[in-house]
C-alpha atoms as a PDB file:
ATOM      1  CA  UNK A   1     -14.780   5.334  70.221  1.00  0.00           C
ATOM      2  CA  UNK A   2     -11.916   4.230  67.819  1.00  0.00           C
ATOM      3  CA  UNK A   3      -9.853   2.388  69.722  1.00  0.00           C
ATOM      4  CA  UNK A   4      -6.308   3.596  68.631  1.00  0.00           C
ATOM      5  CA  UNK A   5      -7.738   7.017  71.015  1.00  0.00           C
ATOM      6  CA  UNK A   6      -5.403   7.110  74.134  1.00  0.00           C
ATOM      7  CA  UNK A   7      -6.940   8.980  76.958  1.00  0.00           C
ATOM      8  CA  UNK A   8      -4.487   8.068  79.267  1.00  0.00           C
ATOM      9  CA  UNK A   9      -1.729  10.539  77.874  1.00  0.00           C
ATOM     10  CA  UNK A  10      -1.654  13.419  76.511  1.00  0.00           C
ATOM     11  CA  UNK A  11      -2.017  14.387  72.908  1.00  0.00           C
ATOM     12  CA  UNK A  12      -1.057  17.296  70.809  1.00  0.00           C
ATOM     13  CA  UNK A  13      -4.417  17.806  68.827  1.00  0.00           C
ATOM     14  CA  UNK A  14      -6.344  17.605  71.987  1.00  0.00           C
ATOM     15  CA  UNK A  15      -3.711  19.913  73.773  1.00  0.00           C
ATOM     16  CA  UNK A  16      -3.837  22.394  71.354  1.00  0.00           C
ATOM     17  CA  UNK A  17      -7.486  22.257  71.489  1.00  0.00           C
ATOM     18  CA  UNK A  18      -7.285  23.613  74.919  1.00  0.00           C
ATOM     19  CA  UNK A  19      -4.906  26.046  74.054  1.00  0.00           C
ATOM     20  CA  UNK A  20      -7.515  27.100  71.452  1.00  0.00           C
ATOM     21  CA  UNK A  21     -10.266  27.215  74.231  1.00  0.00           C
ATOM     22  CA  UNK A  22     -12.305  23.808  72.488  1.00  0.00           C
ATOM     23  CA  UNK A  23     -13.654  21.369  74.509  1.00  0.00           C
ATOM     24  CA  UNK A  24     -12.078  18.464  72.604  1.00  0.00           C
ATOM     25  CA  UNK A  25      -9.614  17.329  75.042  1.00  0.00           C
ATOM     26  CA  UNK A  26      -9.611  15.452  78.615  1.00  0.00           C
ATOM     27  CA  UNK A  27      -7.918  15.951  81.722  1.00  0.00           C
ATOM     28  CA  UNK A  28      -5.127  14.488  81.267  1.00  0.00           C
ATOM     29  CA  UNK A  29      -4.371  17.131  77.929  1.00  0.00           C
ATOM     30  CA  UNK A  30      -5.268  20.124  79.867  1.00  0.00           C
ATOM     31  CA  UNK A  31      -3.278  18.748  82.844  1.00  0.00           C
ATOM     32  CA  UNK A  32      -0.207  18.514  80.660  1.00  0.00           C
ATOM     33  CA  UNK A  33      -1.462  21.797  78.528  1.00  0.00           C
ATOM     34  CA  UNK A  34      -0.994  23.865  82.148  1.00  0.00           C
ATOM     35  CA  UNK A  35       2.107  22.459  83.074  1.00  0.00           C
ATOM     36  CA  UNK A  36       3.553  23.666  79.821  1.00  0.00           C
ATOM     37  CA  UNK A  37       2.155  27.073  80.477  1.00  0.00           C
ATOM     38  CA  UNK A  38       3.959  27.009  83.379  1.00  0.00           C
ATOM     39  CA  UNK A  39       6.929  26.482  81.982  1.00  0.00           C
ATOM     40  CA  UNK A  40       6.045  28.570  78.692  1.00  0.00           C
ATOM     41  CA  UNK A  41       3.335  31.252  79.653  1.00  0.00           C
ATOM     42  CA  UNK A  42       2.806  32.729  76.523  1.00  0.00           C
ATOM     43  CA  UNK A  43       2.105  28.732  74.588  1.00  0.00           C
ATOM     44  CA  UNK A  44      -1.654  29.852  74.083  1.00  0.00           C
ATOM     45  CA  UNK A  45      -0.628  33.141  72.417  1.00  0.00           C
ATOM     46  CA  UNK A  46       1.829  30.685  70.432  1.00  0.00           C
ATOM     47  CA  UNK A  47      -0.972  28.194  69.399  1.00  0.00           C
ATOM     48  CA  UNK A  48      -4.072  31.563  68.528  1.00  0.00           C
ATOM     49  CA  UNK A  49      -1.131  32.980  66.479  1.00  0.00           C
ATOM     50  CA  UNK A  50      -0.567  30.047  64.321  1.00  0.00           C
ATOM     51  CA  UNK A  51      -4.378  30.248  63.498  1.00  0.00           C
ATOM     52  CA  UNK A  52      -4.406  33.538  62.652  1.00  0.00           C
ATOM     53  CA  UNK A  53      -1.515  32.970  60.489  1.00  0.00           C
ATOM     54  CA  UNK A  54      -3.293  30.525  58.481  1.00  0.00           C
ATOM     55  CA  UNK A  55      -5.955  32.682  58.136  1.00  0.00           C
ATOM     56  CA  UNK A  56      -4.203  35.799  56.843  1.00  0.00           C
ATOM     57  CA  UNK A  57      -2.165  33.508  54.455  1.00  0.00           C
ATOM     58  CA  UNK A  58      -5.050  31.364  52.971  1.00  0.00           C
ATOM     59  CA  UNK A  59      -7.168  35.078  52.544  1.00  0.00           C
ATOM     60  CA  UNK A  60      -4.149  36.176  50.374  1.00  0.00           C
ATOM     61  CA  UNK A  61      -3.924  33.082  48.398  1.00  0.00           C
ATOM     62  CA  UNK A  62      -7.179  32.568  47.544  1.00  0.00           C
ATOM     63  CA  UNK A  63      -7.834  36.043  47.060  1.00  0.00           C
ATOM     64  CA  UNK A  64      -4.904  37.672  45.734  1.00  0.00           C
ATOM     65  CA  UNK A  65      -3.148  34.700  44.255  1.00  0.00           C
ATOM     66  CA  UNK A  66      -5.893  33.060  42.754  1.00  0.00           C
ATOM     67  CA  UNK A  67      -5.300  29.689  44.003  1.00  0.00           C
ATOM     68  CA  UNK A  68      -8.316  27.512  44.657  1.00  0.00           C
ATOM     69  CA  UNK A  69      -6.591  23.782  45.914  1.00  0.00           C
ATOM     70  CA  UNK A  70      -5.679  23.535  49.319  1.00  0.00           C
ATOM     71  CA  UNK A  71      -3.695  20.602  51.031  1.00  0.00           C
ATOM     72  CA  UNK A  72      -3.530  20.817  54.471  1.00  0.00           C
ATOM     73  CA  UNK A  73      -1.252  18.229  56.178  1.00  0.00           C
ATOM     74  CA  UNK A  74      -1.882  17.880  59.978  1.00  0.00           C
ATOM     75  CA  UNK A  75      -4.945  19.823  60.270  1.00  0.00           C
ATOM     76  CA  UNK A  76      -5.360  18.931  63.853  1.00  0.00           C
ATOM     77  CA  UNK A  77      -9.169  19.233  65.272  1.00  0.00           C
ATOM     78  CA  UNK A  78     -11.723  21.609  63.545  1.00  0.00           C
ATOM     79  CA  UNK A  79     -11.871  25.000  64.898  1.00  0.00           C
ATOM     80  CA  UNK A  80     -13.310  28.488  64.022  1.00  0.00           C
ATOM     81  CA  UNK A  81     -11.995  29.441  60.192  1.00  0.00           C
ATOM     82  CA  UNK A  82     -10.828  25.576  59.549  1.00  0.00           C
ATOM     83  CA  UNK A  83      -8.791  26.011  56.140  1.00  0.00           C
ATOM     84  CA  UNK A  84     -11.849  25.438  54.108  1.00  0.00           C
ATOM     85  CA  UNK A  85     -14.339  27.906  55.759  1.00  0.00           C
ATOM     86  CA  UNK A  86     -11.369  30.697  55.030  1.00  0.00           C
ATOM     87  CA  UNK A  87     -10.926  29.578  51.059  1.00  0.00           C
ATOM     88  CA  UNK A  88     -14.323  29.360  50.155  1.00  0.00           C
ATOM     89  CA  UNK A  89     -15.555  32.523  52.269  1.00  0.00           C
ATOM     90  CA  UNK A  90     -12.945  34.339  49.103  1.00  0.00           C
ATOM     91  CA  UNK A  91     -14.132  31.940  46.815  1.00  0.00           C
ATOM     92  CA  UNK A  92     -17.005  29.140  47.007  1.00  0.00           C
ATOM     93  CA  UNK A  93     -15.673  26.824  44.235  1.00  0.00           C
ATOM     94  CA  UNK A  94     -12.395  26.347  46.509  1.00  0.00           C
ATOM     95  CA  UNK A  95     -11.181  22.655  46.679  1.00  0.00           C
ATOM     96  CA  UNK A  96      -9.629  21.661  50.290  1.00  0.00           C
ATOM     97  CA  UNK A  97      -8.332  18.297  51.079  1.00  0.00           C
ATOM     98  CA  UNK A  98      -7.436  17.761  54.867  1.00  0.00           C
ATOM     99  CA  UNK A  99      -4.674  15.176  56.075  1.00  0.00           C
ATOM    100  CA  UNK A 100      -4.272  14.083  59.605  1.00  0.00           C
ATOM    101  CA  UNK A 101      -3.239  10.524  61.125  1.00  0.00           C
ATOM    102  CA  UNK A 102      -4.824  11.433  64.704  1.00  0.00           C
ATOM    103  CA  UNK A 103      -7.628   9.110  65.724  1.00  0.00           C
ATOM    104  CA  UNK A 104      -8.949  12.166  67.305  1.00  0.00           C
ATOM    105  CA  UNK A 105      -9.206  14.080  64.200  1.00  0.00           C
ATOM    106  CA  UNK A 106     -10.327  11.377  62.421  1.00  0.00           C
ATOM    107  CA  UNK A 107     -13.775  10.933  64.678  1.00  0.00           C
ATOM    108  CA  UNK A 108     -14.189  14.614  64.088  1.00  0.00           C
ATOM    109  CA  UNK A 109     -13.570  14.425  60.069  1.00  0.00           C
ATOM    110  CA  UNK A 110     -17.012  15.307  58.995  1.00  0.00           C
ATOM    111  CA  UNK A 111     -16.861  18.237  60.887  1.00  0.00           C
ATOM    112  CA  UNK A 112     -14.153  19.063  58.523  1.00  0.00           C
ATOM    113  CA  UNK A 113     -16.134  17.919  56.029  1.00  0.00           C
ATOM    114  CA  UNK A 114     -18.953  20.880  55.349  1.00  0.00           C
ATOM    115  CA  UNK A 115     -18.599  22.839  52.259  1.00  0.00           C
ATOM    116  CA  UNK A 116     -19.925  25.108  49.957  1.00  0.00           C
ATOM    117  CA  UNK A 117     -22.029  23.452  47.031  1.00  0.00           C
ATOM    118  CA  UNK A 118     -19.518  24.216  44.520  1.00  0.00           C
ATOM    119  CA  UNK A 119     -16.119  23.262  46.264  1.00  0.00           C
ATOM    120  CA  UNK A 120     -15.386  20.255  47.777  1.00  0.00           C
ATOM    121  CA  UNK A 121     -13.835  19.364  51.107  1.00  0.00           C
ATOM    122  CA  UNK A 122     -12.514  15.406  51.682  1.00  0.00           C
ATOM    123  CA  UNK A 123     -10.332  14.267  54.625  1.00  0.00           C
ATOM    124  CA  UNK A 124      -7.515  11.730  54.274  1.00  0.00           C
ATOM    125  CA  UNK A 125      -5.644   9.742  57.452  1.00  0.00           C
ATOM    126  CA  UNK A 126      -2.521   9.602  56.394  1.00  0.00           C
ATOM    127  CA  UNK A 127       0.704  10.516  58.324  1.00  0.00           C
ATOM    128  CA  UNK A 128       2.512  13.309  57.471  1.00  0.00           C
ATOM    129  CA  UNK A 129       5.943  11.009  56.796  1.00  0.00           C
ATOM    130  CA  UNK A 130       4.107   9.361  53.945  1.00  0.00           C
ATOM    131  CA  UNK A 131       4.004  11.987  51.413  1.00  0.00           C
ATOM    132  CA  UNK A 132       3.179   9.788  48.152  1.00  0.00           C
ATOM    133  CA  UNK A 133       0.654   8.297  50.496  1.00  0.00           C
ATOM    134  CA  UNK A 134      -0.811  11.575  50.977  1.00  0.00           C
ATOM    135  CA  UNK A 135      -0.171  12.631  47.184  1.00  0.00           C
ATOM    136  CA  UNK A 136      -2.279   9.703  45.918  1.00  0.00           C
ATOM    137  CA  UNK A 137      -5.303  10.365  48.408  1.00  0.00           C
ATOM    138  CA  UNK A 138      -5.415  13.675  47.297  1.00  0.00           C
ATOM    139  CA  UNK A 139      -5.128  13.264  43.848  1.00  0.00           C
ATOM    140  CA  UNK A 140      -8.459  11.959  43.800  1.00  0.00           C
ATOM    141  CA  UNK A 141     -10.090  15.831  45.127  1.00  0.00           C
ATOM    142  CA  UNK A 142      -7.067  17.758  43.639  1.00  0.00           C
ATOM    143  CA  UNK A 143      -5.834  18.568  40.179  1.00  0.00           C
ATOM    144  CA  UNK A 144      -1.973  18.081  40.813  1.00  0.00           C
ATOM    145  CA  UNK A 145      -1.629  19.722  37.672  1.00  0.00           C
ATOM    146  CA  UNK A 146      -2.812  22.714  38.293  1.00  0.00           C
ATOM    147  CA  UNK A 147      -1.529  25.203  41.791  1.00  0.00           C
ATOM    148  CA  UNK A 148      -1.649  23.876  45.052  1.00  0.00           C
ATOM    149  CA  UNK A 149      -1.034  25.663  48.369  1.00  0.00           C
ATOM    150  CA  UNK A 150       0.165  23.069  50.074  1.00  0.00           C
ATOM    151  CA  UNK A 151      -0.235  24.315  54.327  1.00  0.00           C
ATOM    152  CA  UNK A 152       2.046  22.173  57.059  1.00  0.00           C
ATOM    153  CA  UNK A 153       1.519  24.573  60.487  1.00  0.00           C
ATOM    154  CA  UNK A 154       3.304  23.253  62.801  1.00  0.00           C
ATOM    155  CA  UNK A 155       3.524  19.953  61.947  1.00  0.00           C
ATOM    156  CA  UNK A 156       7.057  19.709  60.256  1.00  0.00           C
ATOM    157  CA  UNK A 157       8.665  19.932  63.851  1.00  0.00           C
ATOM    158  CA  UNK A 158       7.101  16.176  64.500  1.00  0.00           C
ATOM    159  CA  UNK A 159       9.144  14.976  62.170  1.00  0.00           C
ATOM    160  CA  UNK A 160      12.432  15.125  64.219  1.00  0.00           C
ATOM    161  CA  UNK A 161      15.027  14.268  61.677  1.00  0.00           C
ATOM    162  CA  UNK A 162      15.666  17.184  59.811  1.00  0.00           C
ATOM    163  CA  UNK A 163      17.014  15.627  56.766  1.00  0.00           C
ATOM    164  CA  UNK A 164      13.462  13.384  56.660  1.00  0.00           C
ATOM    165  CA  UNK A 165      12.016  16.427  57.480  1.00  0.00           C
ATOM    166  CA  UNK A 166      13.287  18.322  54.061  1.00  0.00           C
ATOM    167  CA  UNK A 167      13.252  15.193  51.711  1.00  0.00           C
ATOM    168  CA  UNK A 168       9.101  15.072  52.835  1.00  0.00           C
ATOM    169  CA  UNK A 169       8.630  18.616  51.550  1.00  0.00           C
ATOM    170  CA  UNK A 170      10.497  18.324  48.812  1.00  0.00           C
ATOM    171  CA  UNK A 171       8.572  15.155  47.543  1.00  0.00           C
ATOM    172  CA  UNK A 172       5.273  17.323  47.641  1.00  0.00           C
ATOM    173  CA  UNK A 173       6.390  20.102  46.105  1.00  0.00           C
ATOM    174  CA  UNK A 174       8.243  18.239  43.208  1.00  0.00           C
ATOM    175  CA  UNK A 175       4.205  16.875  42.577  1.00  0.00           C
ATOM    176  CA  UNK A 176       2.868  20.179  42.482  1.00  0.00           C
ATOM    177  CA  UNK A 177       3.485  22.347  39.499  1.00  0.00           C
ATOM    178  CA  UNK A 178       4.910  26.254  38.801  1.00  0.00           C
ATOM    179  CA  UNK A 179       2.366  28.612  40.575  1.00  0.00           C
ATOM    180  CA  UNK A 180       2.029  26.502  43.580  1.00  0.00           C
ATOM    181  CA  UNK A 181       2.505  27.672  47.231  1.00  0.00           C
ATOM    182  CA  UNK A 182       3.859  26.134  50.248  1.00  0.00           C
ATOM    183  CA  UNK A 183       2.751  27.537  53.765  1.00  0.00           C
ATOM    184  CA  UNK A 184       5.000  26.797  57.165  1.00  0.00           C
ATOM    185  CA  UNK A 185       4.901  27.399  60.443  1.00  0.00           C
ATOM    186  CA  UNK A 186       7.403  25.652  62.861  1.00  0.00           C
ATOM    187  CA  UNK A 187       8.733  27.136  67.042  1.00  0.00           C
ATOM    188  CA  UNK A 188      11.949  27.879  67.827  1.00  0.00           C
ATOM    189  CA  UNK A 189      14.032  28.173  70.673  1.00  0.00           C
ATOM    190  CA  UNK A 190      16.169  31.342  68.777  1.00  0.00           C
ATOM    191  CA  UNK A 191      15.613  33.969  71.347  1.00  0.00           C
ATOM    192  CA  UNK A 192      14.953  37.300  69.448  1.00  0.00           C
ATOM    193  CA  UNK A 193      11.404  35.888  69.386  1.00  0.00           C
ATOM    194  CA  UNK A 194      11.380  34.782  73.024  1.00  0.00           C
ATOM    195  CA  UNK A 195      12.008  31.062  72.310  1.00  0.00           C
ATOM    196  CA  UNK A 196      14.240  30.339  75.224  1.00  0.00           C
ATOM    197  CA  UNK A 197      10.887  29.411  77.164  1.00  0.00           C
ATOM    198  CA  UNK A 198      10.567  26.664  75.139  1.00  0.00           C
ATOM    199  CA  UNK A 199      13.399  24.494  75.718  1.00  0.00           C
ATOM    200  CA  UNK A 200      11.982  23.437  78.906  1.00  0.00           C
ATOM    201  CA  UNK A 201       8.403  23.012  77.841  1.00  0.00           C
ATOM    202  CA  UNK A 202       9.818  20.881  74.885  1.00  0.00           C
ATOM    203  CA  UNK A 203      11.267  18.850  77.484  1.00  0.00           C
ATOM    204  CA  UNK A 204       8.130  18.012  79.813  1.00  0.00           C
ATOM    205  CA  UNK A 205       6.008  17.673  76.854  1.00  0.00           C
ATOM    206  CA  UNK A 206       8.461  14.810  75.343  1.00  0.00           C
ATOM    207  CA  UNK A 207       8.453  12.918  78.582  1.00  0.00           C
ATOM    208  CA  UNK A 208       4.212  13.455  79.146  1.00  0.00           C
ATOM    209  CA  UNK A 209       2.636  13.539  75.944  1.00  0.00           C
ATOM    210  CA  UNK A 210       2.895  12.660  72.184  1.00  0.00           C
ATOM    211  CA  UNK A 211       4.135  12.563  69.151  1.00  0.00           C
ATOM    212  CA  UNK A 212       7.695  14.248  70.560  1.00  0.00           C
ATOM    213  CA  UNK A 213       8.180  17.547  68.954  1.00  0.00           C
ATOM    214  CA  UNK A 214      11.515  19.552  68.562  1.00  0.00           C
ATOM    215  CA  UNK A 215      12.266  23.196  67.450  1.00  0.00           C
ATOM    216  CA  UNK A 216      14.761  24.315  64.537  1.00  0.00           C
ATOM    217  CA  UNK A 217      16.510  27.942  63.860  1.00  0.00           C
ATOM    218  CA  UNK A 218      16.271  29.940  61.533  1.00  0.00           C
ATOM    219  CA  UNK A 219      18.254  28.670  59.205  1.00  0.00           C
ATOM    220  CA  UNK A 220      16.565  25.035  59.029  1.00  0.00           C
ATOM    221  CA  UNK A 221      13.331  26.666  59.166  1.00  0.00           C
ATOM    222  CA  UNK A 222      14.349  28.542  55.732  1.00  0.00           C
ATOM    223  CA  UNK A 223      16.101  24.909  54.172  1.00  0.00           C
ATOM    224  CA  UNK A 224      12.086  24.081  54.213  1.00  0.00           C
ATOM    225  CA  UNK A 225      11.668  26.808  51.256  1.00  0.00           C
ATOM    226  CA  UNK A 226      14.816  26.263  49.278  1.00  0.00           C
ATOM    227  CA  UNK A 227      14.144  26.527  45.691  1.00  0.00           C
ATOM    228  CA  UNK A 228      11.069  28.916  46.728  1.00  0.00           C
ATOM    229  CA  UNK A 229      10.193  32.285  46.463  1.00  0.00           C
ATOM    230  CA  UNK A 230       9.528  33.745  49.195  1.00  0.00           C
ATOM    231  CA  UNK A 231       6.596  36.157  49.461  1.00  0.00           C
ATOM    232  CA  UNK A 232       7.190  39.122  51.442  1.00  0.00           C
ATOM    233  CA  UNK A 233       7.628  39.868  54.420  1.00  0.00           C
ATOM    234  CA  UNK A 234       9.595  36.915  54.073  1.00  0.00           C
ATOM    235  CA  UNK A 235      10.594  34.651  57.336  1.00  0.00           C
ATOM    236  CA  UNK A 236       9.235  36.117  60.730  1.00  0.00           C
ATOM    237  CA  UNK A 237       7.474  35.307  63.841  1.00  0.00           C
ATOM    238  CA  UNK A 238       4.139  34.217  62.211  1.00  0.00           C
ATOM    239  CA  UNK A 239       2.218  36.616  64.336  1.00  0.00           C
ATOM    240  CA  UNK A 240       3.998  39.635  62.426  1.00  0.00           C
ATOM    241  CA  UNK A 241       2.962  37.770  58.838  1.00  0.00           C
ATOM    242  CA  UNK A 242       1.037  40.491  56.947  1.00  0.00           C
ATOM    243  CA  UNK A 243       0.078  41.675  60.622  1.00  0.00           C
ATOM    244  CA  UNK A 244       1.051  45.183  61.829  1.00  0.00           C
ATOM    245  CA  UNK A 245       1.746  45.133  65.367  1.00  0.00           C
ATOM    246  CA  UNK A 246       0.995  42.233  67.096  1.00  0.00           C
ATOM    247  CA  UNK A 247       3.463  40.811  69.510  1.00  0.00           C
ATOM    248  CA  UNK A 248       6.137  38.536  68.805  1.00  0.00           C
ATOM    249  CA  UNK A 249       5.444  34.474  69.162  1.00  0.00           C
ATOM    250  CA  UNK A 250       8.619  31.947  69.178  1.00  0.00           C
ATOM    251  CA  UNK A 251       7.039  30.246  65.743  1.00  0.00           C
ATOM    252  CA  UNK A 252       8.244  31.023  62.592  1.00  0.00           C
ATOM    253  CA  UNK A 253       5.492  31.717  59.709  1.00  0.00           C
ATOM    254  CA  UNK A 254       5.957  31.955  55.723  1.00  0.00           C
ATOM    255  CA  UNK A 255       4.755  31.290  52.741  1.00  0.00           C
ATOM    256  CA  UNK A 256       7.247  30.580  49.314  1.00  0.00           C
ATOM    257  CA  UNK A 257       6.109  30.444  46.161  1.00  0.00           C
ATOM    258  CA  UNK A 258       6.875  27.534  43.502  1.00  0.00           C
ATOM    259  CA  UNK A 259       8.791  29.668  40.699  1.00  0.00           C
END
């Protein structure tokens, strides 16, 4: 067992595990994963439509966009369609390098790990807030030279400063060249997707479990993808990304473009 693994409170990889329906958590994470439910019943529709999101997006750039390097910051614990089983289903020489700082994830890394005989997958633990950390890991598996879709679901609103927040995407970006993709998700509170829910849940979760999370609008949501273009259908709830009618989730999905 590594020994920086708390089971004594709850944790959001674990958490969202359960939300999932995996079996990688403990009672104390599906404890706190029910109480948020209660507060925010429609959390596990939140947490299956972020994975379908990535699924739908990583399809269309590996398939229609021809990109074959995938950085995936906060990957959280392997799942059905992990980010590499998606890329090299469309194409087998994919490369996918996976970035987490959980102690959980990191036990379950060579899960991760599997891959077709002509990509590669390698895992780095590295915290999200240490982007040139993260860029020199992955620079060993990835061509930074050539397109990158770089994928941060739901990991952005850890990073509570929204200023640190920006200046972290903009410092991977700026090492990725023209061609190169970056892929968001990130809840809200903004209630034309239902987000009032949240504000409450955001609140039990920050005084039971870790890291503390917050939500942005709209507009701060969109400062992630300045300078980007943004494919269409541009910023929405991420279950209506490229996805004819499913319902609305308070979590905002897109994907922009490096021009």
């Amino acid at each position: 067992m590594n020994d920086r693994i708390r089971t004594d409170i709850a944790h959001n990889a674990r958490v969202w595990n359960y939300w999932l329906g995996g079996k990688d958590n403990y009672p104390v994470d599906r404890g706190v994963g029910d109480q948020v439910t209660a507060f925010y019943p429609s959390i596990g529709e939140v947490a299956r439509a972020d994975r379908a999101f990535l699924g739908r997006a990583v399809t269309h750039l590996a398939a229609d966009a021809g990109v074959r390097q995938f950085l995936d910051i906060g990957t959280g614990l392997p799942t059905a369609d992990n980010t590499h089983e998606v890329a090299q289903r469309v194409a087998a020489d994919a490369r996918i390098v996976y970035v987490d700082n959980d102690p959980i994830v990191l036990t379950h890394a060579r899960a991760l790990l599997t891959s077709s005989p002509e990509g590669v997958t390698e895992y780095v633990d590295a915290d999200a807030q240490d982007p040139e950390k993260i860029l020199a890991a992955a620079g060993t598996t990835l061509d930074l030279s050539r397109p990158v879709a770089v994928l941060m679901l739901g990991i952005l609103n850890f990073v509570l400063d929204t200023g640190e927040a920006r200046s972290i995407v903009k410092t991977l970006m700026d090492a990725v060249p023209s061609g190169s993709y970056l892929v968001l998700t990130h809840p809200t509170l903004e209630p034309e997707l239902g987000g009032e829910g949240n504000k409450a849940a955001m609140a039990f979760w920050n005084e039971n479990a870790t890291p503390p999370i917050t939500a942005r609008s709209r507009a701060e949501f969109a400062s992630f993808l300045d300078g980007l273009d943004l494919l269409e259908p541009g910023i929405v709830s991420c279950a209506r990304w490229r996805s004819e009618g499913a319902a609305e989730v308070a979590q905002f999905g897109a994907v922009g473009r490096k021009p």
